[in-house]
N, C-alpha and C. Protein backbone atom coordinates (compact mmCIF):
# COMPACT_ATOMS: atom_id res chain seq x y z
N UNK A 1 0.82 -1.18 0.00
CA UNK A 1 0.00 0.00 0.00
C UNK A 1 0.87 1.26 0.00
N UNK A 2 1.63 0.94 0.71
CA UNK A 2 2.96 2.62 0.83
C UNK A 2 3.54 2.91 -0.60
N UNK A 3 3.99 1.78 -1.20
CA UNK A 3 4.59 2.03 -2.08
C UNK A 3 3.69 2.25 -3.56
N UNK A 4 2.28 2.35 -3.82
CA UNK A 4 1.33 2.64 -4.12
C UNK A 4 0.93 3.86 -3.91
N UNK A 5 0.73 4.16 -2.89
CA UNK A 5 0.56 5.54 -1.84
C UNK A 5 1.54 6.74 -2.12
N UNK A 6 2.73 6.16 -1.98
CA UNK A 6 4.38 7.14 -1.82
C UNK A 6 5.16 6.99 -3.30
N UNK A 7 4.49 6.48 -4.46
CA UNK A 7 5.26 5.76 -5.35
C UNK A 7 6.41 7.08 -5.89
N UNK A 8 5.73 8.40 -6.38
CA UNK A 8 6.49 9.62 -6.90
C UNK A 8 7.50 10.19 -5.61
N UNK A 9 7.12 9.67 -4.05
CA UNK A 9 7.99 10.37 -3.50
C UNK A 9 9.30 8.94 -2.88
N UNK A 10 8.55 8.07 -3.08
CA UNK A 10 9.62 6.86 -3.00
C UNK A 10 11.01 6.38 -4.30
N UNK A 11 9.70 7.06 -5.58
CA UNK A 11 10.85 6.89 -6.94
C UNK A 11 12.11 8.41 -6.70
N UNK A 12 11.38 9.34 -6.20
CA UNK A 12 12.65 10.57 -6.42
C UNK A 12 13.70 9.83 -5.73
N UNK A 13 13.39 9.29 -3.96
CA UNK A 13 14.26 9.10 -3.18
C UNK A 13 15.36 7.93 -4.00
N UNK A 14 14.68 6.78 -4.34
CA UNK A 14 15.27 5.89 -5.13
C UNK A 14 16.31 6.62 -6.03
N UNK A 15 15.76 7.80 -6.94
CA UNK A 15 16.76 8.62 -8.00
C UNK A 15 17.42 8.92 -7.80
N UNK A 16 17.80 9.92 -6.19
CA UNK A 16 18.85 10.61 -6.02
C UNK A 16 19.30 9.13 -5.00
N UNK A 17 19.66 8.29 -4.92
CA UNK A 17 20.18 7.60 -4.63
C UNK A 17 20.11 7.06 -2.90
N UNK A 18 19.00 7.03 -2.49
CA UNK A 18 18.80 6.37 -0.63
C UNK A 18 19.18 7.54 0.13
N UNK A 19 20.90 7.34 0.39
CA UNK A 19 21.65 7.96 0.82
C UNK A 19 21.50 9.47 0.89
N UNK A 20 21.19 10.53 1.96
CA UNK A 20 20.43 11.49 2.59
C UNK A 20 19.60 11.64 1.26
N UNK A 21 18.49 11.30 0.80
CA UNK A 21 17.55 11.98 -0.16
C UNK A 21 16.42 11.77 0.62
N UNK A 22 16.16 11.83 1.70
CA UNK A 22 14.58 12.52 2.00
C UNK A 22 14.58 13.98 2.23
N UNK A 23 16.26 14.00 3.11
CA UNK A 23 15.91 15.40 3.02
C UNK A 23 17.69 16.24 2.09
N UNK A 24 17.53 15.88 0.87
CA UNK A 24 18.87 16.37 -0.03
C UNK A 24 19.10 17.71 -0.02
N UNK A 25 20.70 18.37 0.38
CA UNK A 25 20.96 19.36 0.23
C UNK A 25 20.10 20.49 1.37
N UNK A 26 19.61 19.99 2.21
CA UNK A 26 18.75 20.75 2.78
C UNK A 26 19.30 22.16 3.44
N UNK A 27 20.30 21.93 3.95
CA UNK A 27 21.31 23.24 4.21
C UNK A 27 21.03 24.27 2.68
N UNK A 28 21.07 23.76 1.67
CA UNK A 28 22.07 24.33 0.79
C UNK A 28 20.27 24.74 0.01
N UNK A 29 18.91 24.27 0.64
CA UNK A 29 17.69 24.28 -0.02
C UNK A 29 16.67 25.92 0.64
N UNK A 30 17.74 25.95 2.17
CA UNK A 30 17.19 26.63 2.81
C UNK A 30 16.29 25.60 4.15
N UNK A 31 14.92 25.83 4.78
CA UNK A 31 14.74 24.79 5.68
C UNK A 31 13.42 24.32 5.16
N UNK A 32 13.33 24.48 4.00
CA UNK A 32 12.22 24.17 3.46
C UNK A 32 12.16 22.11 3.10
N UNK A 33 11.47 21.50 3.65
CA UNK A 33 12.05 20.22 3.15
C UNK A 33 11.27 19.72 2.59
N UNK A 34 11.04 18.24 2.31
CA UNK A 34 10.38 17.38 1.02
C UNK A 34 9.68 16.80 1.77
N UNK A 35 7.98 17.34 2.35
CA UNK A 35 7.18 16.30 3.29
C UNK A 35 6.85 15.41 2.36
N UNK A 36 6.49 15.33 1.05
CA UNK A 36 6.40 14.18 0.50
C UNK A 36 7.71 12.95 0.74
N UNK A 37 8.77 12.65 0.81
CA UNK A 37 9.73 12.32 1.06
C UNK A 37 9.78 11.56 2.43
N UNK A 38 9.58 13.18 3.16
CA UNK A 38 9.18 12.64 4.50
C UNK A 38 8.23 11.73 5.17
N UNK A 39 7.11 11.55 4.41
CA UNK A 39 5.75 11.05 4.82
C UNK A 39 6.17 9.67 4.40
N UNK A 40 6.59 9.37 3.28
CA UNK A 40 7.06 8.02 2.90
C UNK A 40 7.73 7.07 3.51
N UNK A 41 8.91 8.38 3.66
CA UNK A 41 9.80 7.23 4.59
C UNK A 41 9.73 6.86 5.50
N UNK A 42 8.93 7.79 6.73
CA UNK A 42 8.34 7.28 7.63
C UNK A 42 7.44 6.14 7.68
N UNK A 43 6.69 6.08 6.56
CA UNK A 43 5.39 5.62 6.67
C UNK A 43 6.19 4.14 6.68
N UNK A 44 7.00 4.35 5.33
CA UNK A 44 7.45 2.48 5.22
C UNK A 44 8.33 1.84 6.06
N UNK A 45 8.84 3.05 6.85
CA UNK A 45 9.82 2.57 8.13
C UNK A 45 9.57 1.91 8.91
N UNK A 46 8.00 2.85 9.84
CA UNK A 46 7.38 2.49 10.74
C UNK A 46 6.60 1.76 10.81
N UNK A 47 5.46 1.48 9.76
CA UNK A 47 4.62 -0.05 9.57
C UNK A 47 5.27 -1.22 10.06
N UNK A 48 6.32 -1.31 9.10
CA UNK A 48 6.87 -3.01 10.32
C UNK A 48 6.97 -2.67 11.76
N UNK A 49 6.78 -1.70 11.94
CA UNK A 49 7.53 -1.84 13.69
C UNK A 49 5.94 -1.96 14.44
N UNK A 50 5.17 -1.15 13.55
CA UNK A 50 3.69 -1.17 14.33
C UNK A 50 3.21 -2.15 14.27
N UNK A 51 3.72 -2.94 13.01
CA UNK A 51 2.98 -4.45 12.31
C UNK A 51 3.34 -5.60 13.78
N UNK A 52 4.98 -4.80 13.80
CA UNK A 52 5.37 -6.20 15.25
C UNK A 52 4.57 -5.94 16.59
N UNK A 53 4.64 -4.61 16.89
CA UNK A 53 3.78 -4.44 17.93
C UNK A 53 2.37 -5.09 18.24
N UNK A 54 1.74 -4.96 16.94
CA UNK A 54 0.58 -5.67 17.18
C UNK A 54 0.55 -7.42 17.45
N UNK A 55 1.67 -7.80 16.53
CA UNK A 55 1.49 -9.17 16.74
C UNK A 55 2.21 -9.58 17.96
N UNK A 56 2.85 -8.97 18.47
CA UNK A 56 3.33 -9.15 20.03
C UNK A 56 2.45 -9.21 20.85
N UNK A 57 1.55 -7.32 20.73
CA UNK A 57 0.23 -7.39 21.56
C UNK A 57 -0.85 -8.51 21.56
N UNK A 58 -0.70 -9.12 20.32
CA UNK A 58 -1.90 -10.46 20.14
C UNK A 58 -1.55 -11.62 20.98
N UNK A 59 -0.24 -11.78 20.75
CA UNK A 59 0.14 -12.89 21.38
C UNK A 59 0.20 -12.79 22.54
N UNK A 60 0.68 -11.89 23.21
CA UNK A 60 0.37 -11.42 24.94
C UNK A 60 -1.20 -11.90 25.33
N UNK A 61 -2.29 -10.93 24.58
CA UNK A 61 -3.53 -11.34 24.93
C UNK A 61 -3.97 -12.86 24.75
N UNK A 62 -3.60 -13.75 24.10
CA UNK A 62 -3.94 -15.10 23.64
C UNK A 62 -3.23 -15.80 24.68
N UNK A 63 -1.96 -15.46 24.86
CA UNK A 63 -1.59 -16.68 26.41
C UNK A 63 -1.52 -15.51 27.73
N UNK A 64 -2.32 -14.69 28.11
CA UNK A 64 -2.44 -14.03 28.57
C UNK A 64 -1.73 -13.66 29.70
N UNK A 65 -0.59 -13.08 29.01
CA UNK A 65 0.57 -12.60 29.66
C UNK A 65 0.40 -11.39 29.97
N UNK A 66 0.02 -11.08 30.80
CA UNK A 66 -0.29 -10.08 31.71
C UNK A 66 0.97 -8.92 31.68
N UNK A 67 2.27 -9.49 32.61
CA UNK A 67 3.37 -8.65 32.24
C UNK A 67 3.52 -8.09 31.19
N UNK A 68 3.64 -8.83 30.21
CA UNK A 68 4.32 -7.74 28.69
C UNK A 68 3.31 -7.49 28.11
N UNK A 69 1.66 -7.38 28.59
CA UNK A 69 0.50 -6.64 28.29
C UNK A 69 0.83 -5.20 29.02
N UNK A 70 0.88 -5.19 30.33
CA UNK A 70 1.20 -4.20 31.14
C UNK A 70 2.36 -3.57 30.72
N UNK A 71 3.52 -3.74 30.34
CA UNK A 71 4.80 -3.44 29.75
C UNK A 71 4.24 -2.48 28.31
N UNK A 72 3.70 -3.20 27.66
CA UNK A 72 3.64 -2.46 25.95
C UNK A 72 2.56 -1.82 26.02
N UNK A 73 1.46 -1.57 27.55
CA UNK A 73 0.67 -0.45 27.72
C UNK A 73 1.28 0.74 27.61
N UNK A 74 1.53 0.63 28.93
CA UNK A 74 2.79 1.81 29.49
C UNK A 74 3.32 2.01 28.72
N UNK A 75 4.33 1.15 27.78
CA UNK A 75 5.77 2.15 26.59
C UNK A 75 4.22 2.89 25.93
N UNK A 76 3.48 1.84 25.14
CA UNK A 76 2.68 2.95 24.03
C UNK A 76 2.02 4.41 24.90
N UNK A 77 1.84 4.12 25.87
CA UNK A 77 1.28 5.45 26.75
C UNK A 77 2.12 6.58 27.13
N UNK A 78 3.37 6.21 27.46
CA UNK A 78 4.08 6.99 27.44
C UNK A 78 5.02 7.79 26.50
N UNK A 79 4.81 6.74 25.36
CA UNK A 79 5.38 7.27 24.38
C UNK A 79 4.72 7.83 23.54
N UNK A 80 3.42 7.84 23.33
CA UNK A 80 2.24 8.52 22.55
C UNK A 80 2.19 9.99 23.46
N UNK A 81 2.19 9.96 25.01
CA UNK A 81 2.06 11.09 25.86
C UNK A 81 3.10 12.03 25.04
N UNK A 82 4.13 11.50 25.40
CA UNK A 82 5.50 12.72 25.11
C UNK A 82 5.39 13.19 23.80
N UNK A 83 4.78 12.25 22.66
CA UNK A 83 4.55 12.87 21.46
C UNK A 83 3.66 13.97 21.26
N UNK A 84 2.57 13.40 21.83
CA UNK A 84 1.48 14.28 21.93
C UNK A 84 1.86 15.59 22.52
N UNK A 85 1.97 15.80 24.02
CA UNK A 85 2.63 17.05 24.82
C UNK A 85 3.62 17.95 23.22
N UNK A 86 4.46 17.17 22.56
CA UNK A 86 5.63 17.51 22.00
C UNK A 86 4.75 18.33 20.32
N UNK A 87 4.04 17.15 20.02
CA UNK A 87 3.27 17.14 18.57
C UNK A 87 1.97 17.27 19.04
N UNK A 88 0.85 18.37 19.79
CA UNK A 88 -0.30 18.29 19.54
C UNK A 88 -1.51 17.73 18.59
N UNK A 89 -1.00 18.61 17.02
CA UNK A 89 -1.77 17.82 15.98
C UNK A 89 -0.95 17.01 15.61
N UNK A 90 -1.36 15.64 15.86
CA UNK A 90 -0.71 14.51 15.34
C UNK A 90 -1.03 13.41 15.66
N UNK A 91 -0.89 12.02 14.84
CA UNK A 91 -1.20 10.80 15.53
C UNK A 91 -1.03 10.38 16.55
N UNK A 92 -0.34 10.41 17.23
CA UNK A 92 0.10 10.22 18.51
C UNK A 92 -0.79 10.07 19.85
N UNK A 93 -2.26 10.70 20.09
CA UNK A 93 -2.91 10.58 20.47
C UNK A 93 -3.74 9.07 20.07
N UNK A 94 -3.61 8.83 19.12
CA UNK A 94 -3.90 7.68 18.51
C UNK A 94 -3.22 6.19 19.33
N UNK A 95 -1.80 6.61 19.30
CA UNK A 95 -1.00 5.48 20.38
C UNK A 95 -1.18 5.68 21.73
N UNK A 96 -1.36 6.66 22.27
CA UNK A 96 -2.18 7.06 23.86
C UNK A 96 -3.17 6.66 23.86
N UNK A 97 -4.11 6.26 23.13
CA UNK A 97 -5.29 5.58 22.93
C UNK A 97 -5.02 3.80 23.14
N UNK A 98 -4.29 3.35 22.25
CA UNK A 98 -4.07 2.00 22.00
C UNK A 98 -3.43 1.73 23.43
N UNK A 99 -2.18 2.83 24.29
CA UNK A 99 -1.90 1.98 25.15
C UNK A 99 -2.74 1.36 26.47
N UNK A 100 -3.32 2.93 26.27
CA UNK A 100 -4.91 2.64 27.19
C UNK A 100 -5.82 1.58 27.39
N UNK A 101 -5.55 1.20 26.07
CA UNK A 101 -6.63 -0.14 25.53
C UNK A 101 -5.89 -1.74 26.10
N UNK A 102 -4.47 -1.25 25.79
CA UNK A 102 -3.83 -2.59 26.19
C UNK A 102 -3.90 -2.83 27.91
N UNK A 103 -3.42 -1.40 28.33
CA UNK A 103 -3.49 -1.71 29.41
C UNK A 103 -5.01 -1.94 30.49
N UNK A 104 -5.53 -1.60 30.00
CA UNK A 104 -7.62 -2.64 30.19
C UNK A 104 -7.17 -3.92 30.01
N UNK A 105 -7.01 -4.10 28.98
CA UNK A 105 -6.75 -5.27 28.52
C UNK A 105 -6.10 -6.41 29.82
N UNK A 106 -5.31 -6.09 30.32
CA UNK A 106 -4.48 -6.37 30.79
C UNK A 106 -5.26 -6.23 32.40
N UNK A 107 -5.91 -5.27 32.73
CA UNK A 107 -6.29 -5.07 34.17
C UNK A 107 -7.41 -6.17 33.75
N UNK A 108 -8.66 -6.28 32.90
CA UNK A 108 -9.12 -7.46 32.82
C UNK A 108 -8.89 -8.79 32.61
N UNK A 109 -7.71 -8.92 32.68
CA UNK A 109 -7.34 -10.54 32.30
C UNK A 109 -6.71 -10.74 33.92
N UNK A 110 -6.23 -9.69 34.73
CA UNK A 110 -5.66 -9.54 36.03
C UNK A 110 -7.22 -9.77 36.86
N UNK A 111 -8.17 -9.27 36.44
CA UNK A 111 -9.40 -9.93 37.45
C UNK A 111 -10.40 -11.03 36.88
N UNK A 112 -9.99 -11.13 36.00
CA UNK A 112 -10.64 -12.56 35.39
C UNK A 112 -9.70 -14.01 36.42
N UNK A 113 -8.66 -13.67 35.90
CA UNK A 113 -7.25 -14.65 36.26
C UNK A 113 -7.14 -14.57 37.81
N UNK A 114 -7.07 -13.37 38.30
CA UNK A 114 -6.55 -13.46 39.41
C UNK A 114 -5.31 -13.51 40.15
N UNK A 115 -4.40 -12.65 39.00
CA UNK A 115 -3.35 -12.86 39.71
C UNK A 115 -2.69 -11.36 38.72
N UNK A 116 -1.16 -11.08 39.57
CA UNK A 116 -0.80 -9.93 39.07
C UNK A 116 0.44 -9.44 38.32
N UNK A 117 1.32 -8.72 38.48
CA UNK A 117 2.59 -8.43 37.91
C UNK A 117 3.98 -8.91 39.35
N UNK A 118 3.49 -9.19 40.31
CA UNK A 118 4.82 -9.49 41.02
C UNK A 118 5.10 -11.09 40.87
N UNK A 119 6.31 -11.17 41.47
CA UNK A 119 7.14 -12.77 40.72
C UNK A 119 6.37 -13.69 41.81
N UNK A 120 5.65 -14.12 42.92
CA UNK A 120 4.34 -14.93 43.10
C UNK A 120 3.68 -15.07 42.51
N UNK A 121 2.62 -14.16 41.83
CA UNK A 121 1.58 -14.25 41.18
C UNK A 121 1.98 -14.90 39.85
N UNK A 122 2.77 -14.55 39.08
CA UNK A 122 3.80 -14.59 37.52
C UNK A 122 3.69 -16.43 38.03
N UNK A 123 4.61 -16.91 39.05
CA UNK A 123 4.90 -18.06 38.97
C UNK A 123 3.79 -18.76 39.20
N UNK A 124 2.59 -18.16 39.77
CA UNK A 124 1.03 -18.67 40.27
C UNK A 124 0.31 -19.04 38.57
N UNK A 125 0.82 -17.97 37.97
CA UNK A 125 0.14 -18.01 36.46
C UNK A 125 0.73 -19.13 35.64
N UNK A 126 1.92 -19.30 35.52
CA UNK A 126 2.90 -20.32 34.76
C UNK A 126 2.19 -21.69 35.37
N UNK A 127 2.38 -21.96 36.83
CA UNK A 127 1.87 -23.30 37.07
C UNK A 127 0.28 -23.44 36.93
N UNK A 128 -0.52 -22.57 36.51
CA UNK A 128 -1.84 -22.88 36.33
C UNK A 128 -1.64 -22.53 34.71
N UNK A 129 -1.23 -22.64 34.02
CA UNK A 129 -1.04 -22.76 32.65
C UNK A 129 -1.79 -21.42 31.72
N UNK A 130 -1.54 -20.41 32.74
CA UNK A 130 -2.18 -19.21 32.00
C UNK A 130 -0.64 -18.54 31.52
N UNK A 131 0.06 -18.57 32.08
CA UNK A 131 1.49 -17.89 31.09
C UNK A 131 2.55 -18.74 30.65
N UNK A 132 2.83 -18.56 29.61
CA UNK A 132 3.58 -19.85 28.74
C UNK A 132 5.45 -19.12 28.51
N UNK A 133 5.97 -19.70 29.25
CA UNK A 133 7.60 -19.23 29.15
C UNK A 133 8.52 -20.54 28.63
N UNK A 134 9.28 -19.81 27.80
CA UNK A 134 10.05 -20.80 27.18
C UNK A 134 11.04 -21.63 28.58
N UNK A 135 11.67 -23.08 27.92
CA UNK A 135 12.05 -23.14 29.29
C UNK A 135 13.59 -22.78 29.06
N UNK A 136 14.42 -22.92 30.67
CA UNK A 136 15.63 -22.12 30.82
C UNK A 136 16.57 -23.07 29.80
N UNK A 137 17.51 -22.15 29.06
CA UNK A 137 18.93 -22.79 28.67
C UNK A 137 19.99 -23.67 30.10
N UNK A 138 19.93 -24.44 29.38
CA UNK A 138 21.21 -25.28 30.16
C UNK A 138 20.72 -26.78 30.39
């Protein structure tokens, strides 16, 4: 879809060769830069990383790992916060949203389950077969 989407600002970058062409000569352009350029490269950067996030977040909720539900609340919350505070208009409120969601997520599987984020409860969850850990090397 990006490359569909970004194709005229993905082919320039391709032209002038990867290497600084999102934002080329920019000293020498004044501070005016290439949001087309910009929007692209972001866009195709960041999809895989959001793509992993989600399938992390899935898999957390499916063996309902509570910890690294609670963990990838918080980063997305805090890291959507500082954007937001930083970038008002912007997506970012969007990931302050999602971490919100995970972390529900996560407080409901904590009162469904019954158990919590300290290393009792964690090991309470493993032996009742609600959290699935690889086992130790050696």
């Amino acid at each position: 879809m990006g490359v569909a989407l970004f194709h005229e600002a993905l082919a320039a970058i391709a032209r002038d060769g990867l290497v600084n062409a999102v934002h080329p000569q920019l000293l020498e352009r004044g501070v005016v830069p290439y949001f087309e350029r910009e929007a692209a490269f972001w866009f195709m950067l960041y999809t895989p990383i959001l793509v992993l996030i989600g399938v992390v977040t899935r898999r957390a909720l499916e063996v309902r790992d509570v910890v690294l539900l609670r963990f990838i609340g918080w980063t997305l919350l805090a890291t959507g916060g500082v954007g937001a505070v930083a970038m008002p208009i912007s997506g970012f409120w969007i990931v302050v949203a999602l971490g919100w969601l995970v972390l529900r997520a996560a407080r409901r599987e904590v009162r469904r389950v019954g158990y919590g984020a300290d290393e009792t409860d964690r090991t309470r969850g493993i032996r009742r077969g609600l959290i699935f850990e690889a086992p130790p090397n050696g």
